[in-house]
C-alpha atoms as a PDB file:
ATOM      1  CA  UNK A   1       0.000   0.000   0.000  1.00  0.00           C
ATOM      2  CA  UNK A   2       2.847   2.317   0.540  1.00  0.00           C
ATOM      3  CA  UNK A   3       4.116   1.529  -2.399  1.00  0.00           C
ATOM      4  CA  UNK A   4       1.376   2.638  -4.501  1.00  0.00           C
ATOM      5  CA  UNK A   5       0.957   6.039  -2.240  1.00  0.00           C
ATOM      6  CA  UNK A   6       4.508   6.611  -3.083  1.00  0.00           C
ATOM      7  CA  UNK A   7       3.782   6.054  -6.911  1.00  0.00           C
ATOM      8  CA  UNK A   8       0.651   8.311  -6.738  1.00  0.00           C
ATOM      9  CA  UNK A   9       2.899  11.187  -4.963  1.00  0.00           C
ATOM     10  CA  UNK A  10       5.514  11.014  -7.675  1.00  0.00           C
ATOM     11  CA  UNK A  11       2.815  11.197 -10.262  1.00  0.00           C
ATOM     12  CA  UNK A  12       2.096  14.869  -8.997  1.00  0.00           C
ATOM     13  CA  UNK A  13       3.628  17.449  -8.790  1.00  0.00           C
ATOM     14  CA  UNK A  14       4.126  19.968  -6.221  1.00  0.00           C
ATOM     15  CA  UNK A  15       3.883  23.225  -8.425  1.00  0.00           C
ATOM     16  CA  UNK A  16       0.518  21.609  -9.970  1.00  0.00           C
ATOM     17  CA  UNK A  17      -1.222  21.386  -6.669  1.00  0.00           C
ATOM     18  CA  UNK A  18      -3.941  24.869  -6.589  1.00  0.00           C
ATOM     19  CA  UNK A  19      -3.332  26.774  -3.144  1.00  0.00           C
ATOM     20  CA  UNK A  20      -5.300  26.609  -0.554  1.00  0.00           C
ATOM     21  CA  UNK A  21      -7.398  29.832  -0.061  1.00  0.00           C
ATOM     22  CA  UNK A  22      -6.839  29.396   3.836  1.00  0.00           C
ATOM     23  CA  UNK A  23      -3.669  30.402   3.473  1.00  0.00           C
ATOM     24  CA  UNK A  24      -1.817  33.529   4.272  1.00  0.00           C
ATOM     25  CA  UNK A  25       0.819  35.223   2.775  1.00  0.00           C
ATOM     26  CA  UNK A  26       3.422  36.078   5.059  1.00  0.00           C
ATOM     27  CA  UNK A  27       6.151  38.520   4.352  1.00  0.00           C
ATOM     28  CA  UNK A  28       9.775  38.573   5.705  1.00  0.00           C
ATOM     29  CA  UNK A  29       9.092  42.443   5.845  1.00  0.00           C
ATOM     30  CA  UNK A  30       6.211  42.747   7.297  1.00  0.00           C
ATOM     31  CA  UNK A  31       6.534  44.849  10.521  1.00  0.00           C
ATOM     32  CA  UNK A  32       3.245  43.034  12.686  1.00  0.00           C
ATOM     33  CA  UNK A  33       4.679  39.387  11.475  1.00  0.00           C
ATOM     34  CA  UNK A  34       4.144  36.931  14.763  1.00  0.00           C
ATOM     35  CA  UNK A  35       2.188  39.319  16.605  1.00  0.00           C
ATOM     36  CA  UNK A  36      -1.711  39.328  17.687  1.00  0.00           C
ATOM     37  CA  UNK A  37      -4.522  41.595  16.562  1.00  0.00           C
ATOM     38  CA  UNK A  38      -4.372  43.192  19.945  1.00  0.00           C
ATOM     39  CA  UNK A  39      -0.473  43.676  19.979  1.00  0.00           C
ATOM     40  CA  UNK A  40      -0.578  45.492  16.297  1.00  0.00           C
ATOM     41  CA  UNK A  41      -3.859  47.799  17.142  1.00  0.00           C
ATOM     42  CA  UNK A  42      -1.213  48.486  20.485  1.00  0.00           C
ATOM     43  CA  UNK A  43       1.728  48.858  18.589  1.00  0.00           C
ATOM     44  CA  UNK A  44      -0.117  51.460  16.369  1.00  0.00           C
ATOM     45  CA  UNK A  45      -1.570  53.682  18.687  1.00  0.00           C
ATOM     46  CA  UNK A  46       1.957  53.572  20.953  1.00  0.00           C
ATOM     47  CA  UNK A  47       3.298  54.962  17.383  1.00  0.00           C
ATOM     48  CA  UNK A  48       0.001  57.826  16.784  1.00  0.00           C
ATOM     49  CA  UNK A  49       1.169  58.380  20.202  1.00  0.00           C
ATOM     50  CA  UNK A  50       4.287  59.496  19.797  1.00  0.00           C
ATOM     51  CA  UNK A  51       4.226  60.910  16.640  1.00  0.00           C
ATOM     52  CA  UNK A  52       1.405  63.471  18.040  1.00  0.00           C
ATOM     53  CA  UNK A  53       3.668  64.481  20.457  1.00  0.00           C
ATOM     54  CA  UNK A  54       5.850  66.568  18.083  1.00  0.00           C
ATOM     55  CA  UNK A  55       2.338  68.682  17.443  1.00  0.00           C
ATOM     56  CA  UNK A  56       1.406  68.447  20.748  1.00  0.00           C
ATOM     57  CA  UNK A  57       1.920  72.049  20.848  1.00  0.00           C
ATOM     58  CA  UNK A  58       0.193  72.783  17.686  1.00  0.00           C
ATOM     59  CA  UNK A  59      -3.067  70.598  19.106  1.00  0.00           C
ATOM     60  CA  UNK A  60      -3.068  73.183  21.565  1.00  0.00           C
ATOM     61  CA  UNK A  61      -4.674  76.035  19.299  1.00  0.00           C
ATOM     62  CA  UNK A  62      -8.225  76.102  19.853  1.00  0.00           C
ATOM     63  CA  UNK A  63      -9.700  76.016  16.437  1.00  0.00           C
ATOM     64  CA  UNK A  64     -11.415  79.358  15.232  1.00  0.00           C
ATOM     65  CA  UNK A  65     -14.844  78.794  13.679  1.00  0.00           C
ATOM     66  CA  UNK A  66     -15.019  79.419   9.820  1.00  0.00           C
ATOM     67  CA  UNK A  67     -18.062  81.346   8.325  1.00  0.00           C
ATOM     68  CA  UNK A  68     -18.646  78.981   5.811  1.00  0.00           C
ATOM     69  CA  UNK A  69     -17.912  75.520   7.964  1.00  0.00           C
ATOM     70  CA  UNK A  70     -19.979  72.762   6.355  1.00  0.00           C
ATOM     71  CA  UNK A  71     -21.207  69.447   8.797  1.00  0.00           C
ATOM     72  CA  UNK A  72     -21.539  66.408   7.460  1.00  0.00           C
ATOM     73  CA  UNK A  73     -23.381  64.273   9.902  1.00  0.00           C
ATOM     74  CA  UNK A  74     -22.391  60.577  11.013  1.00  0.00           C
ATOM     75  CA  UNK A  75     -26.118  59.217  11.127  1.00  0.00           C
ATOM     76  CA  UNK A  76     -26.390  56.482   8.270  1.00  0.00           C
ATOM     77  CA  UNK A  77     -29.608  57.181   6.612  1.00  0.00           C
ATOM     78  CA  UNK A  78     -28.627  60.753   5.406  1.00  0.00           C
ATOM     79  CA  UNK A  79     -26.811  60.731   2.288  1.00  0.00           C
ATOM     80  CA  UNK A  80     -26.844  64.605   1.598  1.00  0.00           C
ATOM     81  CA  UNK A  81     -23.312  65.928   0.271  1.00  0.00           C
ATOM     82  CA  UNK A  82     -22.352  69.122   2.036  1.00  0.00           C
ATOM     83  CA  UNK A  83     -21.325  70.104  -1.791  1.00  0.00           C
ATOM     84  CA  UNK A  84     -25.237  70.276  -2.262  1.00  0.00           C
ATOM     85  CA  UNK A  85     -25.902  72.414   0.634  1.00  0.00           C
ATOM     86  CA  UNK A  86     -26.999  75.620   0.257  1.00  0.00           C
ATOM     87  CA  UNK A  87     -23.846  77.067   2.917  1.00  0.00           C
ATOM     88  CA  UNK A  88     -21.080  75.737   0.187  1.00  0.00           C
ATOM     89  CA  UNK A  89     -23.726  77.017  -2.558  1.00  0.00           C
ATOM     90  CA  UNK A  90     -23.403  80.507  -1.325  1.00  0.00           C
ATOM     91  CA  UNK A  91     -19.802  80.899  -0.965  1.00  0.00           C
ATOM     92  CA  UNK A  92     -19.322  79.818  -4.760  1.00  0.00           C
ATOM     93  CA  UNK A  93     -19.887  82.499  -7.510  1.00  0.00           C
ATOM     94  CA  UNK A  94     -21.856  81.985 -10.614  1.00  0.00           C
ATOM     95  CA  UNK A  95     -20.349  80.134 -13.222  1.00  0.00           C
ATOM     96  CA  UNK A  96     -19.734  81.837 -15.949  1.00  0.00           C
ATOM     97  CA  UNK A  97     -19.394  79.353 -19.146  1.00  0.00           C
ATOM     98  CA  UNK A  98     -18.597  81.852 -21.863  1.00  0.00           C
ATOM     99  CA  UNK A  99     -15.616  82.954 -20.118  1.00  0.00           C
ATOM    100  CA  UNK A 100     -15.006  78.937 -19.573  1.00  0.00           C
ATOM    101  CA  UNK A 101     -15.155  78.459 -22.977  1.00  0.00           C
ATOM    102  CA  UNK A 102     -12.914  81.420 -23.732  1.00  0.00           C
ATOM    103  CA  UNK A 103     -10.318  80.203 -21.689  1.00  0.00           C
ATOM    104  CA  UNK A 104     -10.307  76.870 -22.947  1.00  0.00           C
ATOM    105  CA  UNK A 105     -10.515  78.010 -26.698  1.00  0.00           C
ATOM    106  CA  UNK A 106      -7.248  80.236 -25.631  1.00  0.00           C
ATOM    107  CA  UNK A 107      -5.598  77.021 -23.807  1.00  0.00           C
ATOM    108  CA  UNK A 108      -6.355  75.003 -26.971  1.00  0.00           C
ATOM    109  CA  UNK A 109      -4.817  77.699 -29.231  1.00  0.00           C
ATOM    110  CA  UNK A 110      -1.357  77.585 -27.085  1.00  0.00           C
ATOM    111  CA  UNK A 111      -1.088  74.094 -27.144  1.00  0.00           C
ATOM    112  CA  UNK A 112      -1.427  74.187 -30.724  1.00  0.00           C
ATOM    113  CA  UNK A 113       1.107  76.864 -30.967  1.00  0.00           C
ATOM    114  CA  UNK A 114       3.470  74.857 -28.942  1.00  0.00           C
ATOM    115  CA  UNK A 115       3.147  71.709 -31.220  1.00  0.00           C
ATOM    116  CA  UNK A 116       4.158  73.976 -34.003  1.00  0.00           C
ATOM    117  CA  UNK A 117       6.884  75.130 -32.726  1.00  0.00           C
ATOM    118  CA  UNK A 118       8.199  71.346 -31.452  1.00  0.00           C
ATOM    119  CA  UNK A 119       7.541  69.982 -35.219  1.00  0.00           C
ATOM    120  CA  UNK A 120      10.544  70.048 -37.502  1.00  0.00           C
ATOM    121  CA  UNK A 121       8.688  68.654 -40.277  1.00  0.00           C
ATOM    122  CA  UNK A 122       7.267  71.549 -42.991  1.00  0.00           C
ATOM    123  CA  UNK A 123       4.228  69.128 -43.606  1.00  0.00           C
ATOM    124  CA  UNK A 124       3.830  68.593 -39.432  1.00  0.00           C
ATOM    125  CA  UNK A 125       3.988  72.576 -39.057  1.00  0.00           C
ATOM    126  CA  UNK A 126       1.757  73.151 -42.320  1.00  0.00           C
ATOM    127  CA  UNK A 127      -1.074  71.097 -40.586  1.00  0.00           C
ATOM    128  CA  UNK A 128      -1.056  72.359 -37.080  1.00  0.00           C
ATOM    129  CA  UNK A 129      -1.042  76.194 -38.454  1.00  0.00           C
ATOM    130  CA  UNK A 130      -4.250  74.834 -40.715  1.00  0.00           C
ATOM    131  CA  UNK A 131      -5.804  73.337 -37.383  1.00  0.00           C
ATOM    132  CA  UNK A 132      -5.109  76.568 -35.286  1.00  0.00           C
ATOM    133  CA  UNK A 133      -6.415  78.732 -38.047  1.00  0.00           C
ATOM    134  CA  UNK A 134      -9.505  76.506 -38.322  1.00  0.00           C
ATOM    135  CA  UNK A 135     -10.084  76.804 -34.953  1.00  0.00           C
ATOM    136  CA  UNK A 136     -10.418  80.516 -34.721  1.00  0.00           C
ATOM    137  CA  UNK A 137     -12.157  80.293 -37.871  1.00  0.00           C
ATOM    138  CA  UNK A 138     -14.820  78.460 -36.443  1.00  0.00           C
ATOM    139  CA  UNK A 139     -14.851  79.869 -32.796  1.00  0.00           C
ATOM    140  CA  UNK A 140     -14.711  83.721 -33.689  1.00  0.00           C
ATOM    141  CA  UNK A 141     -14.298  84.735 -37.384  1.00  0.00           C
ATOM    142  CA  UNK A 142     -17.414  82.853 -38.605  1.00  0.00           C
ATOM    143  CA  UNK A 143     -19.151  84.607 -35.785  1.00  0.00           C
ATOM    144  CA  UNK A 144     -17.569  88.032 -36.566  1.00  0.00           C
ATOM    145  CA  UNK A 145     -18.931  88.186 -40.432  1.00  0.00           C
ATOM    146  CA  UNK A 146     -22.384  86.742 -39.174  1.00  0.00           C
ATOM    147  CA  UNK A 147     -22.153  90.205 -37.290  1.00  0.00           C
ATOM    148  CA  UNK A 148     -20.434  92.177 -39.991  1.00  0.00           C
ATOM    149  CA  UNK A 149     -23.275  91.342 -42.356  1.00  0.00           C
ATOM    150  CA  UNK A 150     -25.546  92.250 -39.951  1.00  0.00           C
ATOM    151  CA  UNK A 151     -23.898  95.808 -38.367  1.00  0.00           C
ATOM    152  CA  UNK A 152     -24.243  96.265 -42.436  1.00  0.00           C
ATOM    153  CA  UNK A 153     -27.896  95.597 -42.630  1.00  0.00           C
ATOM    154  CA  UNK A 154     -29.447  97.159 -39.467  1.00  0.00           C
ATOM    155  CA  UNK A 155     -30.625 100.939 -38.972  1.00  0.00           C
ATOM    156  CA  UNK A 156     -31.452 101.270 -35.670  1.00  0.00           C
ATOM    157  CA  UNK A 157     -29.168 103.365 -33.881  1.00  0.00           C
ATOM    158  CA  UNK A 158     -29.236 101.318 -30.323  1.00  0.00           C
ATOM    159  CA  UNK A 159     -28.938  97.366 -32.788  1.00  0.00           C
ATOM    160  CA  UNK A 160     -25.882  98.842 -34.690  1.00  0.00           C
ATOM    161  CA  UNK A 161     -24.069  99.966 -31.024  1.00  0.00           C
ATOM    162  CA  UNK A 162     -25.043  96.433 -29.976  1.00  0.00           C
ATOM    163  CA  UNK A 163     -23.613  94.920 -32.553  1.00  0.00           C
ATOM    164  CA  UNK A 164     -20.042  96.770 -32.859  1.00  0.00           C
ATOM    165  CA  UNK A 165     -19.521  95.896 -29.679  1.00  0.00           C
ATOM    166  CA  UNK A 166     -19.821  92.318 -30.423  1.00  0.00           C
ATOM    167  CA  UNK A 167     -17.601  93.175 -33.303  1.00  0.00           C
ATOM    168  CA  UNK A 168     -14.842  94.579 -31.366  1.00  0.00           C
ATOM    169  CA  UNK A 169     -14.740  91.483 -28.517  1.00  0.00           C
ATOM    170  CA  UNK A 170     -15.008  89.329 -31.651  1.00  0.00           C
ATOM    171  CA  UNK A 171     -11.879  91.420 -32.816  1.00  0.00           C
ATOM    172  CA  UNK A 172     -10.113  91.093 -29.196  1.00  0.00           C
ATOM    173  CA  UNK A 173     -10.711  87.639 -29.026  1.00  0.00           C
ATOM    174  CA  UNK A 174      -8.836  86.929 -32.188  1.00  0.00           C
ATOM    175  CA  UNK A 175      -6.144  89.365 -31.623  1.00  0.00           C
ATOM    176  CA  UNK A 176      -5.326  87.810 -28.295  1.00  0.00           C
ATOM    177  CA  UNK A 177      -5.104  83.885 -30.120  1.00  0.00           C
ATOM    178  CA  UNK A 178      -2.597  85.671 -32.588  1.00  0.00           C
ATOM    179  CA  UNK A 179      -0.219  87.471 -29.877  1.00  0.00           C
ATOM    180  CA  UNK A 180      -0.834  83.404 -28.467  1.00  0.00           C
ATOM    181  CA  UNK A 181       0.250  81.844 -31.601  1.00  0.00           C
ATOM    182  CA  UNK A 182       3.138  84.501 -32.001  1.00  0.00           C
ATOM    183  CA  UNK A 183       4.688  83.901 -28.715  1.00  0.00           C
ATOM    184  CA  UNK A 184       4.385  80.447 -28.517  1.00  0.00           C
ATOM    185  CA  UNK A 185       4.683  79.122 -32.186  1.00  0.00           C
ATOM    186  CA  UNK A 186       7.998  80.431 -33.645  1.00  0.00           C
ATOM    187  CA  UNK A 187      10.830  78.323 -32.141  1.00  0.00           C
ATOM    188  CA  UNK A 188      14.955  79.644 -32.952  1.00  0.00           C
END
């Protein structure tokens, strides 16, 4: 009978055998190896312990109340984010999205500008001028002759004031993505 145990252990291998899922990995650098639940949770807090010490004089500040401090309460069954709240809602100002927009159109522009100036191909450079003027083709100067046609159509006095003023930030906007392109696109 030991024989054919012995036969039936050679047959397999040790590497082939699946792991158990009882066991446990242990680490030769793990710092809580051989020691208890209890002794690590100790071992911890002896080490919060002593590190607090060095701010112990810090700890000693009483905290001064902020206007705008937001609570968010421990109980379980209230899942209300203090971002929802009207106190965080107050001390946030509108968002403006046209400026958003602005600002990345102008961000998109200088990256843009950058990758022109890091291509040393003619084709490259070519194609990433094409792509920043098509982009301020289609964000302002498409806008701007919409505008222009219609500063030349309009009579009324107040509609034509209106409208060069949307001319002139049309203008702005597309002078300020040149001075972008010109400082960032031409490389020595």
């Amino acid at each position: 009978m030991d024989q054919i145990s012995q036969t039936t252990d050679n047959w397999i291998s040790e590497d082939e055998i699946p792991v158990s899922p009882a066991l446990k990995i242990i680490r030769g650098n793990d710092p809580w190896y051989g020691m208890s639940e209890e002794e690590v949770e100790d071992a911890k807090e002896f080490i919060r312990c002593y590190l607090n010490k060095d701010f112990e004089n810090l700890l000693l500040i009483p905290i001064q109340p902020q206007e705008n401090d937001f609570w968010a309460p421990n109980h379980q069954e209230f899942h209300e984010s203090t971002f929802n709240t009207w106190d965080f809602q107050r001390t946030q100002r509108p968002f403006n999205k046209y400026a958003w927009r602005i600002r990345k159109i102008m961000e998109q522009g200088k990256e843009l500008a950058i990758l022109h100036s890091c291509i040393s191909q003619l084709e490259g450079r070519v194609n990433t001028q094409r792509r920043w003027e098509n982009l301020v083709d289609n964000e302002f100067r498409g806008r701007l002759m919409y505008w222009v046609e219609q500063y030349k159509r309009v009579a009324d006095e107040e509609r034509r004031f209106w409208l060069r003023r949307k001319i002139a930030e049309l203008n702005r906007r597309i002078t300020q993505c040149k001075k972008v392109w010109e400082e960032y696109a031409h490389w020595e």
